[in-house]
C-alpha atoms as a PDB file:
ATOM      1  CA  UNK A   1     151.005 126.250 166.743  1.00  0.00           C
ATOM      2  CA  UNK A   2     152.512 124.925 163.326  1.00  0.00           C
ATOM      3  CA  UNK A   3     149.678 122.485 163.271  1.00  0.00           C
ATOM      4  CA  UNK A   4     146.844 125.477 163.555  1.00  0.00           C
ATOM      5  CA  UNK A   5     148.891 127.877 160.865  1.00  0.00           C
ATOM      6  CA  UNK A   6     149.061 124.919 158.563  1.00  0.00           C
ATOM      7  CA  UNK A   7     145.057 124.369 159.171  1.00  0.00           C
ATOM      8  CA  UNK A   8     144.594 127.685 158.489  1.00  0.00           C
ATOM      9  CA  UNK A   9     146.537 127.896 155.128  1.00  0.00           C
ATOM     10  CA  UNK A  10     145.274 124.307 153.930  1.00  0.00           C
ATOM     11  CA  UNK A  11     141.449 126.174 154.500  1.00  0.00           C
ATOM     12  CA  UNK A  12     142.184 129.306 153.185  1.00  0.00           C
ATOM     13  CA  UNK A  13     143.677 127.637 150.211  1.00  0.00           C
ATOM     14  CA  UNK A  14     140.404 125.615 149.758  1.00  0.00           C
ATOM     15  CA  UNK A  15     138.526 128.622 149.933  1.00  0.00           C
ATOM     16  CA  UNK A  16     140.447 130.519 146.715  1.00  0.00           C
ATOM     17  CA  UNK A  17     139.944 127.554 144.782  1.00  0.00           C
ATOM     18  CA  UNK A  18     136.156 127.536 145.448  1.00  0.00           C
ATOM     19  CA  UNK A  19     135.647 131.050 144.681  1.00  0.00           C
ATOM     20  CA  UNK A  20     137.968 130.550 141.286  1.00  0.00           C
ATOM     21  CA  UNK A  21     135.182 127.839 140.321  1.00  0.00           C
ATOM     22  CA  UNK A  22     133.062 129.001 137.548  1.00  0.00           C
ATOM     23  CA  UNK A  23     128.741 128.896 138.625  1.00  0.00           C
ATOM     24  CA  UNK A  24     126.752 127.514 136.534  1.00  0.00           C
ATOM     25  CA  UNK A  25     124.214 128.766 135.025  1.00  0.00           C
ATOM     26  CA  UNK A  26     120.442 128.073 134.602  1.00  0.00           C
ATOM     27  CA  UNK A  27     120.062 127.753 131.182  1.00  0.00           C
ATOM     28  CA  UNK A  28     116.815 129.900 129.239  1.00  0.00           C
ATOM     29  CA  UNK A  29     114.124 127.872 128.956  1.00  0.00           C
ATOM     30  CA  UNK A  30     113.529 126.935 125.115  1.00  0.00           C
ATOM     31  CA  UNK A  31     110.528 128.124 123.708  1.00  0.00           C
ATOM     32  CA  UNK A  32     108.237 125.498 121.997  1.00  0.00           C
ATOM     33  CA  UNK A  33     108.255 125.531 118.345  1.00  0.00           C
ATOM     34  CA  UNK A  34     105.078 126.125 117.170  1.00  0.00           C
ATOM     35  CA  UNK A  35     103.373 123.808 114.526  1.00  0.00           C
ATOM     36  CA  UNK A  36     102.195 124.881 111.202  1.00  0.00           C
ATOM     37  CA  UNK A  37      98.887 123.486 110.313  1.00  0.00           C
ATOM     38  CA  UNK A  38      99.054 122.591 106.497  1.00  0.00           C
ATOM     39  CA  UNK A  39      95.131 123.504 105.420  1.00  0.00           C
ATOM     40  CA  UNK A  40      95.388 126.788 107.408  1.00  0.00           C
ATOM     41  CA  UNK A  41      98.483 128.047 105.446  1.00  0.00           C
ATOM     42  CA  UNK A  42      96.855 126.559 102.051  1.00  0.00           C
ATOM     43  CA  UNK A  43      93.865 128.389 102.823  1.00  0.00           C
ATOM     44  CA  UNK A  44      95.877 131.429 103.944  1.00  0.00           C
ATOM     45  CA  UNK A  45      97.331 131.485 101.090  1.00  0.00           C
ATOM     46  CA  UNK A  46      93.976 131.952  98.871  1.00  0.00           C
ATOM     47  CA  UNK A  47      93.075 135.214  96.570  1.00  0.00           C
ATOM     48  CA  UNK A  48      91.008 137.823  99.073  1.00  0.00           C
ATOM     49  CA  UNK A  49      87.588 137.080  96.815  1.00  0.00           C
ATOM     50  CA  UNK A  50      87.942 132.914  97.652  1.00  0.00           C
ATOM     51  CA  UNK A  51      88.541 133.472 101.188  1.00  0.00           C
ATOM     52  CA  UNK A  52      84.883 136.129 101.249  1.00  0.00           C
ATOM     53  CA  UNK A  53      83.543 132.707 101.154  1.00  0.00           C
ATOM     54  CA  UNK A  54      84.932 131.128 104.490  1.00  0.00           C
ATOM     55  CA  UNK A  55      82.537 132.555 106.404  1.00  0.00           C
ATOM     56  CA  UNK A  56      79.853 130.536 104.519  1.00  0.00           C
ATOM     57  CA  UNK A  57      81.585 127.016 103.532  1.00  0.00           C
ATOM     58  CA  UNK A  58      84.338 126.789 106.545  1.00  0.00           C
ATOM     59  CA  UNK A  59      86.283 125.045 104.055  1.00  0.00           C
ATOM     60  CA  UNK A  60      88.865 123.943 107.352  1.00  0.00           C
ATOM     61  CA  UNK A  61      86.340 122.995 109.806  1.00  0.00           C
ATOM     62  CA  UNK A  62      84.560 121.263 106.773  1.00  0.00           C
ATOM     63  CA  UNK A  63      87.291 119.225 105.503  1.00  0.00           C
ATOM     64  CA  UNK A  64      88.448 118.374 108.893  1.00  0.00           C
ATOM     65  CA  UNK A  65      85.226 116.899 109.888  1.00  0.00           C
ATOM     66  CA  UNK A  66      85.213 114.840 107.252  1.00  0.00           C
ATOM     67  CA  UNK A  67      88.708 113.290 107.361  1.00  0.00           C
ATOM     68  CA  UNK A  68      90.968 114.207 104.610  1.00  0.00           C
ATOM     69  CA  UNK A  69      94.798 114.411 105.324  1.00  0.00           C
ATOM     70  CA  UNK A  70      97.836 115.211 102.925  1.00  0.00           C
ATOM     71  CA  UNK A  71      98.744 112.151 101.223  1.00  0.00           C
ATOM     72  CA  UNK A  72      95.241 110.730 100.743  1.00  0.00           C
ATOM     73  CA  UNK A  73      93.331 109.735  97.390  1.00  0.00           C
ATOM     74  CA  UNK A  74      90.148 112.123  97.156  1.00  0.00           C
ATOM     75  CA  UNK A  75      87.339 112.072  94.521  1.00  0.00           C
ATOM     76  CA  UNK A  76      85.862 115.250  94.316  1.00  0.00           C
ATOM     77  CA  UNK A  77      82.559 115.905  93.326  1.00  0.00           C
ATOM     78  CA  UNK A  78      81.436 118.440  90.138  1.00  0.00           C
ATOM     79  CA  UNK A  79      84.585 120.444  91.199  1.00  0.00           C
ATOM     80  CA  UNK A  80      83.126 122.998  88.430  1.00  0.00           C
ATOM     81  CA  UNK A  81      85.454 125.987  88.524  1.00  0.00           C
ATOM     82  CA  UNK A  82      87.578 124.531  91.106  1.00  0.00           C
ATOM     83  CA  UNK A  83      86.890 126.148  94.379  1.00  0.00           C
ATOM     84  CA  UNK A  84      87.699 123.419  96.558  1.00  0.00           C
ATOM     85  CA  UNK A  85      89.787 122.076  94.006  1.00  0.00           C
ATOM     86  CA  UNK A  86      92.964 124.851  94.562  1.00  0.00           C
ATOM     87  CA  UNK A  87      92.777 124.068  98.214  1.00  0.00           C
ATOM     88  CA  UNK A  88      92.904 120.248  97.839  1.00  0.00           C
ATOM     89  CA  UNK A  89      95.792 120.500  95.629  1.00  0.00           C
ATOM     90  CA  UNK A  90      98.377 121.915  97.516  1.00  0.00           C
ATOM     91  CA  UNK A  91      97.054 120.377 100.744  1.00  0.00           C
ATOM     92  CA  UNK A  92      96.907 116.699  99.584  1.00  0.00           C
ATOM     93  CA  UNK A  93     100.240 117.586  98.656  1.00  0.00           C
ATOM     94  CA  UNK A  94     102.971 115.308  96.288  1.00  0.00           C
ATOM     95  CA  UNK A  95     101.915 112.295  97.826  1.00  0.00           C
ATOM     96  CA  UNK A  96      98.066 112.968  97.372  1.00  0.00           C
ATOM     97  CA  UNK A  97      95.834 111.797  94.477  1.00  0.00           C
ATOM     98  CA  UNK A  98      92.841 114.227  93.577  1.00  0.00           C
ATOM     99  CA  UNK A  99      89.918 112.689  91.223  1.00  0.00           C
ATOM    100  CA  UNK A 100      87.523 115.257  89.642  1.00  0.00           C
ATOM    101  CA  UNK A 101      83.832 113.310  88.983  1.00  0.00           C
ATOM    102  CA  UNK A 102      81.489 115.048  87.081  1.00  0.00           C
ATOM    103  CA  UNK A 103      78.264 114.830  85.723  1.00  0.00           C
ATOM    104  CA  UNK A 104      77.261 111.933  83.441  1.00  0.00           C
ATOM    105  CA  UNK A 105      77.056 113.049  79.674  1.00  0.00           C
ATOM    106  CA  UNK A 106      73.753 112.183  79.347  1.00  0.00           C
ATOM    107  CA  UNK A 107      72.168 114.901  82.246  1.00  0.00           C
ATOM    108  CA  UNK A 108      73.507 118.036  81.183  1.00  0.00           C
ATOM    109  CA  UNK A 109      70.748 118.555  78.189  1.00  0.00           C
ATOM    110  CA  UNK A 110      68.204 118.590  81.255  1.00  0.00           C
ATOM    111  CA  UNK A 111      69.301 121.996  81.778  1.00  0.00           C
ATOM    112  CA  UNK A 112      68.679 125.037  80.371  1.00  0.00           C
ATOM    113  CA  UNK A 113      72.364 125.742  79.352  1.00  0.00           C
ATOM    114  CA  UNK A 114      72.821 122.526  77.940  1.00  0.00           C
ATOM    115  CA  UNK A 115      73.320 123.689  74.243  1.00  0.00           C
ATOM    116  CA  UNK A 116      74.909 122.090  72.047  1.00  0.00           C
ATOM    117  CA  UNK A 117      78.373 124.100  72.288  1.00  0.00           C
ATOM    118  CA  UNK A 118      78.313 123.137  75.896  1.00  0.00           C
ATOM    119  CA  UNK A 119      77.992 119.832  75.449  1.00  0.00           C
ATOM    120  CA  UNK A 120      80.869 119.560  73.201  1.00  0.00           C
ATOM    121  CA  UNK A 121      83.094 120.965  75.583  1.00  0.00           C
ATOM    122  CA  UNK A 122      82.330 118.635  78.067  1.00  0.00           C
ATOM    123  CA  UNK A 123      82.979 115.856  75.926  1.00  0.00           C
ATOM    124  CA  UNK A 124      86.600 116.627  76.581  1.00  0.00           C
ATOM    125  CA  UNK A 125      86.393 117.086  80.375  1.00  0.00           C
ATOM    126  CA  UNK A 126      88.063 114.010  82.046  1.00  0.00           C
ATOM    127  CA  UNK A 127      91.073 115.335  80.207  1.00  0.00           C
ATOM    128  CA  UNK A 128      90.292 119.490  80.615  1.00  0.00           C
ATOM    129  CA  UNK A 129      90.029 119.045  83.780  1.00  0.00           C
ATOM    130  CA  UNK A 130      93.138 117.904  85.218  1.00  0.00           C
ATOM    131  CA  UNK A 131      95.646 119.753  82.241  1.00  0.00           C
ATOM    132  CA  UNK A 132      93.476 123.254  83.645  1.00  0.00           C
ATOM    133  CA  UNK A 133      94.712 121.794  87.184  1.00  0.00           C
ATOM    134  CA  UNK A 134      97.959 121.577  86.714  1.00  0.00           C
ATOM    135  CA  UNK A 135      98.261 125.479  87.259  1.00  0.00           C
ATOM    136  CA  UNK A 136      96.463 125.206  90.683  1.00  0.00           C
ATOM    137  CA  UNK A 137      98.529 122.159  91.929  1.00  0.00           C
ATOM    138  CA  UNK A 138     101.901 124.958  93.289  1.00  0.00           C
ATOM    139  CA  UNK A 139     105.171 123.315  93.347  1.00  0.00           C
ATOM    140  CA  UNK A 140     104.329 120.141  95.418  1.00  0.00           C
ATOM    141  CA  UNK A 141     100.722 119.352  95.092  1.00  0.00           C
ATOM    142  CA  UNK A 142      98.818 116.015  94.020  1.00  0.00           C
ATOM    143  CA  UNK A 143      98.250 114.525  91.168  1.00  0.00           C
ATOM    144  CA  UNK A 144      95.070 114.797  89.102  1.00  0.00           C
ATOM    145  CA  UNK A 145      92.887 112.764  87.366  1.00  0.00           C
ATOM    146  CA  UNK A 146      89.139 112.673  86.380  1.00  0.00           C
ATOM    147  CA  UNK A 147      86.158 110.213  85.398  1.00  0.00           C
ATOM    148  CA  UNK A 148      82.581 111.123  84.798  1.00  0.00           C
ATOM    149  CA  UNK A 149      79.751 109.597  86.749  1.00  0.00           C
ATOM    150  CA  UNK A 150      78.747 106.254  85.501  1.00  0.00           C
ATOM    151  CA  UNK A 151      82.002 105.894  83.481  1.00  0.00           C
ATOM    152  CA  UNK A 152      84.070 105.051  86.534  1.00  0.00           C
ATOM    153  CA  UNK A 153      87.176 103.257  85.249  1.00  0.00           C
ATOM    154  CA  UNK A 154      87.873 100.057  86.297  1.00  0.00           C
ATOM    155  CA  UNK A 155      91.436 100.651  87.402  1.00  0.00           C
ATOM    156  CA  UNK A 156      90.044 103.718  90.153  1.00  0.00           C
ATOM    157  CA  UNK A 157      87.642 101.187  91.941  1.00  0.00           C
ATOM    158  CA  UNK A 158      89.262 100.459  95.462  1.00  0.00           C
ATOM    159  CA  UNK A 159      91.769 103.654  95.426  1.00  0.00           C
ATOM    160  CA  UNK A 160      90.139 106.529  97.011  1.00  0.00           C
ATOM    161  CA  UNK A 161      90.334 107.029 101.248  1.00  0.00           C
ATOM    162  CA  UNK A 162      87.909 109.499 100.392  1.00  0.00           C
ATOM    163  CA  UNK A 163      84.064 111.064  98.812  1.00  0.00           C
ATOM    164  CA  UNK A 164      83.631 114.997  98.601  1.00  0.00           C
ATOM    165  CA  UNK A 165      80.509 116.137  97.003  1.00  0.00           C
ATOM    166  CA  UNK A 166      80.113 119.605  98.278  1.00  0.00           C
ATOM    167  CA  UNK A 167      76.314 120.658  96.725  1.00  0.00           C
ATOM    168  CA  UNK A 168      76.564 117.795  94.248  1.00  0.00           C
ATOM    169  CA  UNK A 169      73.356 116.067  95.411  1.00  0.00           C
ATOM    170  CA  UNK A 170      70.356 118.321  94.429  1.00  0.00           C
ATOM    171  CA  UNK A 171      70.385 118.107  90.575  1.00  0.00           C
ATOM    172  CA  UNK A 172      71.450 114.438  90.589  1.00  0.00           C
ATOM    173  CA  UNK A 173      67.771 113.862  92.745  1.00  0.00           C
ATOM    174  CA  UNK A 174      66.138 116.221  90.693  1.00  0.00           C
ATOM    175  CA  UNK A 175      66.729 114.216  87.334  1.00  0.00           C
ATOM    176  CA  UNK A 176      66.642 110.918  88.868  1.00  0.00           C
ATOM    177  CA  UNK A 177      64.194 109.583  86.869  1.00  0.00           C
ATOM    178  CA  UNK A 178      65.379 110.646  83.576  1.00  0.00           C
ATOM    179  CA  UNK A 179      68.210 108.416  83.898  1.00  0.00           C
ATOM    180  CA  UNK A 180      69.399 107.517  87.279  1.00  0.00           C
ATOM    181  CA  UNK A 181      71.740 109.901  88.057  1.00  0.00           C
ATOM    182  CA  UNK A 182      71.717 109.725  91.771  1.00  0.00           C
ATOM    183  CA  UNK A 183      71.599 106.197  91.918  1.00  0.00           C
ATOM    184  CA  UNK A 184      74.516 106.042  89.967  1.00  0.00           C
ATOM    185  CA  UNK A 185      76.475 108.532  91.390  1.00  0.00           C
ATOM    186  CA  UNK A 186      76.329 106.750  94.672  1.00  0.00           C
ATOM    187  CA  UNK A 187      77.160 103.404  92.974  1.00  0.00           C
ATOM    188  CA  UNK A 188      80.138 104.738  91.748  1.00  0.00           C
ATOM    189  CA  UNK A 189      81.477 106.623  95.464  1.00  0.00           C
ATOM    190  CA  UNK A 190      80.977 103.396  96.928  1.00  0.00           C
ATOM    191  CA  UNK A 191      83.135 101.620  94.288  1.00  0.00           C
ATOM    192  CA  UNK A 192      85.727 104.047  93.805  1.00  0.00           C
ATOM    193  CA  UNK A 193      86.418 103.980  97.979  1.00  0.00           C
ATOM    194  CA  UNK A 194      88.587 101.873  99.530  1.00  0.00           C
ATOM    195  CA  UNK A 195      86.751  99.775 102.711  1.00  0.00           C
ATOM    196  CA  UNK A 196      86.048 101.932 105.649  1.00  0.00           C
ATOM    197  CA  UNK A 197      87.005 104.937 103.040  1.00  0.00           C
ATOM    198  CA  UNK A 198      84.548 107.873 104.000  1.00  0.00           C
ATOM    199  CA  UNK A 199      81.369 109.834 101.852  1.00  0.00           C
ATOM    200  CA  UNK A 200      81.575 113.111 102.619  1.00  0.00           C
ATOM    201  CA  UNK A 201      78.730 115.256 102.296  1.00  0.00           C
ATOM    202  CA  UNK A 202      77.669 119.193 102.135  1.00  0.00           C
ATOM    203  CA  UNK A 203      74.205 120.054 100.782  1.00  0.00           C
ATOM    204  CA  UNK A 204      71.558 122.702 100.502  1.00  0.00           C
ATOM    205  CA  UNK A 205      69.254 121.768 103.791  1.00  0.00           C
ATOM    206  CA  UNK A 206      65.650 122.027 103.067  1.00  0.00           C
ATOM    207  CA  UNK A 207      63.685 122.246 106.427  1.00  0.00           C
ATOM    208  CA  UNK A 208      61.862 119.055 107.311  1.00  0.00           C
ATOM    209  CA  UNK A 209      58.663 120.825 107.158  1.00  0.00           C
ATOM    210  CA  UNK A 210      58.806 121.348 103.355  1.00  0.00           C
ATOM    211  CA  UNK A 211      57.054 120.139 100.883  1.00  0.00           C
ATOM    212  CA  UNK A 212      58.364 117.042  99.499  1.00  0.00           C
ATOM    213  CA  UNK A 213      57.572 118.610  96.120  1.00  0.00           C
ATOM    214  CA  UNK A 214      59.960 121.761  97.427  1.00  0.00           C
ATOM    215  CA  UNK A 215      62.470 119.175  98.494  1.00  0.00           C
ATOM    216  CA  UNK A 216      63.079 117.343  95.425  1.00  0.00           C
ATOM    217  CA  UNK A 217      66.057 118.795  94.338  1.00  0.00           C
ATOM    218  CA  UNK A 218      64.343 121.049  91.832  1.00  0.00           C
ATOM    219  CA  UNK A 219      64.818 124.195  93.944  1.00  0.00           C
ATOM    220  CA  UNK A 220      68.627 123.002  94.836  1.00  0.00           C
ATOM    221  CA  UNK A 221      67.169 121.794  98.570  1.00  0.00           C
ATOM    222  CA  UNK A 222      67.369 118.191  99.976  1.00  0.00           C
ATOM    223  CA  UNK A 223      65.520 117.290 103.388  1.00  0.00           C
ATOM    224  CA  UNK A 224      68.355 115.673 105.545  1.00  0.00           C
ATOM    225  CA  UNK A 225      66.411 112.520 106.195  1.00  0.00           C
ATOM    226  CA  UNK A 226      66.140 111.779 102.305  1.00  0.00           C
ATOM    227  CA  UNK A 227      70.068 111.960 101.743  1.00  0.00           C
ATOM    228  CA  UNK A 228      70.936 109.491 104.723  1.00  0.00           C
ATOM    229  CA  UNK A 229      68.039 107.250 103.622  1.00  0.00           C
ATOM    230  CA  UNK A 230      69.344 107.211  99.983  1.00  0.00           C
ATOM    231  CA  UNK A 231      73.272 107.395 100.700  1.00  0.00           C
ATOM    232  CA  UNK A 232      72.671 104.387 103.479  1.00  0.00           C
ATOM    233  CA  UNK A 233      70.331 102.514 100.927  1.00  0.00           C
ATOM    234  CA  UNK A 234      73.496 102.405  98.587  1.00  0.00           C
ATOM    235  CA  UNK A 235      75.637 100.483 101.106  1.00  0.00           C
ATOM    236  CA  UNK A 236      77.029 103.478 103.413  1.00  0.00           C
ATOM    237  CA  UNK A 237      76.867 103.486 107.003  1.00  0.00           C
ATOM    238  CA  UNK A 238      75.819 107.104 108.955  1.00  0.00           C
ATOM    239  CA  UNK A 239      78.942 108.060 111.011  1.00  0.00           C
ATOM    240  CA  UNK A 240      77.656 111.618 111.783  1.00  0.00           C
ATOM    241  CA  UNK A 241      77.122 115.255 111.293  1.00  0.00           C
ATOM    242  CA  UNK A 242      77.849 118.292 112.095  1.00  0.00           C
ATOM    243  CA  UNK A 243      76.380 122.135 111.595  1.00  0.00           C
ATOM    244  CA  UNK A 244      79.120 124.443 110.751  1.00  0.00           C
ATOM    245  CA  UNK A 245      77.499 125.091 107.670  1.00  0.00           C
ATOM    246  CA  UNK A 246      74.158 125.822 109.228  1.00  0.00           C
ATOM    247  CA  UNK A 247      72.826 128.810 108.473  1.00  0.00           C
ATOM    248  CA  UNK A 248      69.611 129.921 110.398  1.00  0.00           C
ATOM    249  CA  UNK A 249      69.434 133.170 108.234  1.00  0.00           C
ATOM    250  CA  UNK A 250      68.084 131.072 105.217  1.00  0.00           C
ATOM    251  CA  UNK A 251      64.179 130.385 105.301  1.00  0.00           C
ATOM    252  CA  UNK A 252      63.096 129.844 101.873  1.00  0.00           C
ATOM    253  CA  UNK A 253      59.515 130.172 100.718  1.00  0.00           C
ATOM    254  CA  UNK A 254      57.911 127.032  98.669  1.00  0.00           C
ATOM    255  CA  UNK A 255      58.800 129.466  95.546  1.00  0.00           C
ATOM    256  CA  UNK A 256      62.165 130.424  95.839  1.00  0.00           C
ATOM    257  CA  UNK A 257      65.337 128.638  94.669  1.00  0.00           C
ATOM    258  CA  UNK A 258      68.443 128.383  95.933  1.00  0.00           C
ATOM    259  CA  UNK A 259      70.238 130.197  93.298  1.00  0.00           C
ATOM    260  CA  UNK A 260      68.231 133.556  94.899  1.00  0.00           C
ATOM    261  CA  UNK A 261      71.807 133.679  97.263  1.00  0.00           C
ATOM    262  CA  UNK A 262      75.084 133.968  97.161  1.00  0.00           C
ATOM    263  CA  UNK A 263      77.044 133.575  95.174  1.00  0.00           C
ATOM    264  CA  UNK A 264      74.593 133.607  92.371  1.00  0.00           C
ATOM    265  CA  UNK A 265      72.007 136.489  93.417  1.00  0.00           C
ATOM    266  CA  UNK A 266      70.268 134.958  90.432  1.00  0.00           C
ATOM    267  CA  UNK A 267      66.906 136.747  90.643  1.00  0.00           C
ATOM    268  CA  UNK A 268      67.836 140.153  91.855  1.00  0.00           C
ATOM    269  CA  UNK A 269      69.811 141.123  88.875  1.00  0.00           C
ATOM    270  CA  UNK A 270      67.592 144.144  88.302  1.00  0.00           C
ATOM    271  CA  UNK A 271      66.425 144.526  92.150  1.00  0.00           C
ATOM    272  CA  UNK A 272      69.376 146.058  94.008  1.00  0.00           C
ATOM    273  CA  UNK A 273      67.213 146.561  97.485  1.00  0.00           C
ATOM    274  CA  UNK A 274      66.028 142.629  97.229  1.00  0.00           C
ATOM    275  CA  UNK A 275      69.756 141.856  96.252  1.00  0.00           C
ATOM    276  CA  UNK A 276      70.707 143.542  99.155  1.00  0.00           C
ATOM    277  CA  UNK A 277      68.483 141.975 101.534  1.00  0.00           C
ATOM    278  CA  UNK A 278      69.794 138.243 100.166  1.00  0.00           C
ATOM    279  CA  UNK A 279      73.350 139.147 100.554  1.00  0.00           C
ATOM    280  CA  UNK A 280      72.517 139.790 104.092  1.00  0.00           C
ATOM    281  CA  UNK A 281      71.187 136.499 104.334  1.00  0.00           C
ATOM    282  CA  UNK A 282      74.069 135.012 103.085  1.00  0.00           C
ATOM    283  CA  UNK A 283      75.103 131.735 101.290  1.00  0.00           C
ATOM    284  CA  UNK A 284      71.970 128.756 101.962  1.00  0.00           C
ATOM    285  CA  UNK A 285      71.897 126.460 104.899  1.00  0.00           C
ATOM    286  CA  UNK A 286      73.654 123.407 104.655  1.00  0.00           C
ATOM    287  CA  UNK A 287      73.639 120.081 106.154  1.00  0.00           C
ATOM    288  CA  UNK A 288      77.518 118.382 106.177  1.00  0.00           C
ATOM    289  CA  UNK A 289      77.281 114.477 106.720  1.00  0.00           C
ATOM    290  CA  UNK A 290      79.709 112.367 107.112  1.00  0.00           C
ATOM    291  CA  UNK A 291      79.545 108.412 105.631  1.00  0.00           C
ATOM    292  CA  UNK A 292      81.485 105.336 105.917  1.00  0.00           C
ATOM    293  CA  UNK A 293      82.071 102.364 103.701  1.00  0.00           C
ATOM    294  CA  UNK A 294      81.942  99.423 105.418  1.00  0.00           C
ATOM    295  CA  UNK A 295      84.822  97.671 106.076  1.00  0.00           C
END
């Protein structure tokens, strides 16, 4: 009998100190944090008349296809009043390098605006360019520099991971033969890259139908087998392309220009119903091709 009322107390002690035991508990699961994407918050960050244009250039899908990354070295193109310029900035970021290339000297007087005043201020351009940057650069963006095409200095030559020219092409085919712009142009994207750095392309897309005449840069449209011809016959290899800045909408006539669109609405000044009906068209239809230097 002792032996069964000590059992029973040893067990019933057991039990008290079980129940005094604390559970544990399943802790929450932890939710994931999510990841910021750089270019998306740079290009979130735009004024509400730059981003109208996204729907058009798909400046993210754009500079994705072609490769560029914070950090990098990028030559861009006739950066002109610095569209993609204020999204490269911030994006490269402190450890990037942006190069502006412009025009060589010796094309502008082919234009119509090439006056004399004009052509004094862009005498001064490779160092306008990058002081007017400085305001778009934000707190941590890249640094700046600039070179005109067919000046390249001899220091830049091996530097750059990558080529932008965003509708650079047209009027360096279209004066061609009053100096060699295009030719040049290329000469110097392949020297400024570093091996297997990439070209990166966007262009007015002239429909392979065309006239050649049409397609000669003259009415701001290139035929898509001319620029990989040309870019490949200057030592690039085709990697690719892609058609996010197709646009189907865009059917030009043998006389009309590509200034008639968006942004520029150049001939329907005095024509609101016509300016209408080319805002509905939208911006032109472009090819986007991407280019590697060989290795």
């Amino acid at each position: 009998m002792k032996y069964s009322l000590a059992l029973l107390s040893a067990l019933l002690l057991f039990g008290c100190q079980q129940a005094a035991e604390p559970v544990a508990e399943t802790p929450a699961p932890v939710e994931p944090v999510a990841e910021i994407d750089p270019l998306a918050a740079v290009l979130d960050a735009q004024p509400d008349e730059m981003k109208a244009r996204y729907a058009y250039r798909h400046p993210q899908e754009t500079l994705e296809f072609i490769g560029i990354e914070p950090g990098m070295t990028v030559v861009e193109g006739l950066p002109g009043r610095g569209w993609y310029t204020k999204v490269l900035l911030p994006y490269l970021g402190s450890e990037g390098h942006l190069i502006g290339a412009n025009y060589a000297m010796e094309i502008w007087p082919n234009f119509p605006f090439g006056t004399e005043e004009f052509m004094e201020k862009q005498s001064t351009w490779t160092t306008d360019f990058p002081a007017d940057a400085q305001a778009w650069r934000g707190e941590s963006g890249a640094s700046v520099d600039a070179f005109v095409m067919g000046s390249l200095p001899e220091e830049m030559k091996g530097t750059a991971d990558v080529v932008f020219f965003a509708r650079v092409l047209h009027n360096l085919a279209r004066f061609e033969s009053q100096g060699g712009f295009l030719t040049t142009a290329l000469a110097d994207a392949y020297a400024v890259l570093k091996p297997g750095g990439i070209f990166g392309v966007v262009q007015h897309h002239a429909r392979d139908e065309m006239p050649d005449a049409f397609a000669d840069g003259s009415h701001g449209y290139l035929k898509k087998s001319f620029v990989i011809a040309t870019v490949e016959a200057a030592g690039f290899e085709y990697v690719g392309e892609s058609d996010i800045n197709a646009n189907p909408k865009d059917q030009p006539g043998e006389d009309d220009v590509v200034w008639r669109l968006p942004p520029t609405l150049a001939t329907s000044a005095d024509n609101p119903e016509l300016r209408a009906e080319l805002e509905s068209v939208g911006e032109s239809n472009r090819m986007t091709l991407k280019f590697r230097k060989p290795e």
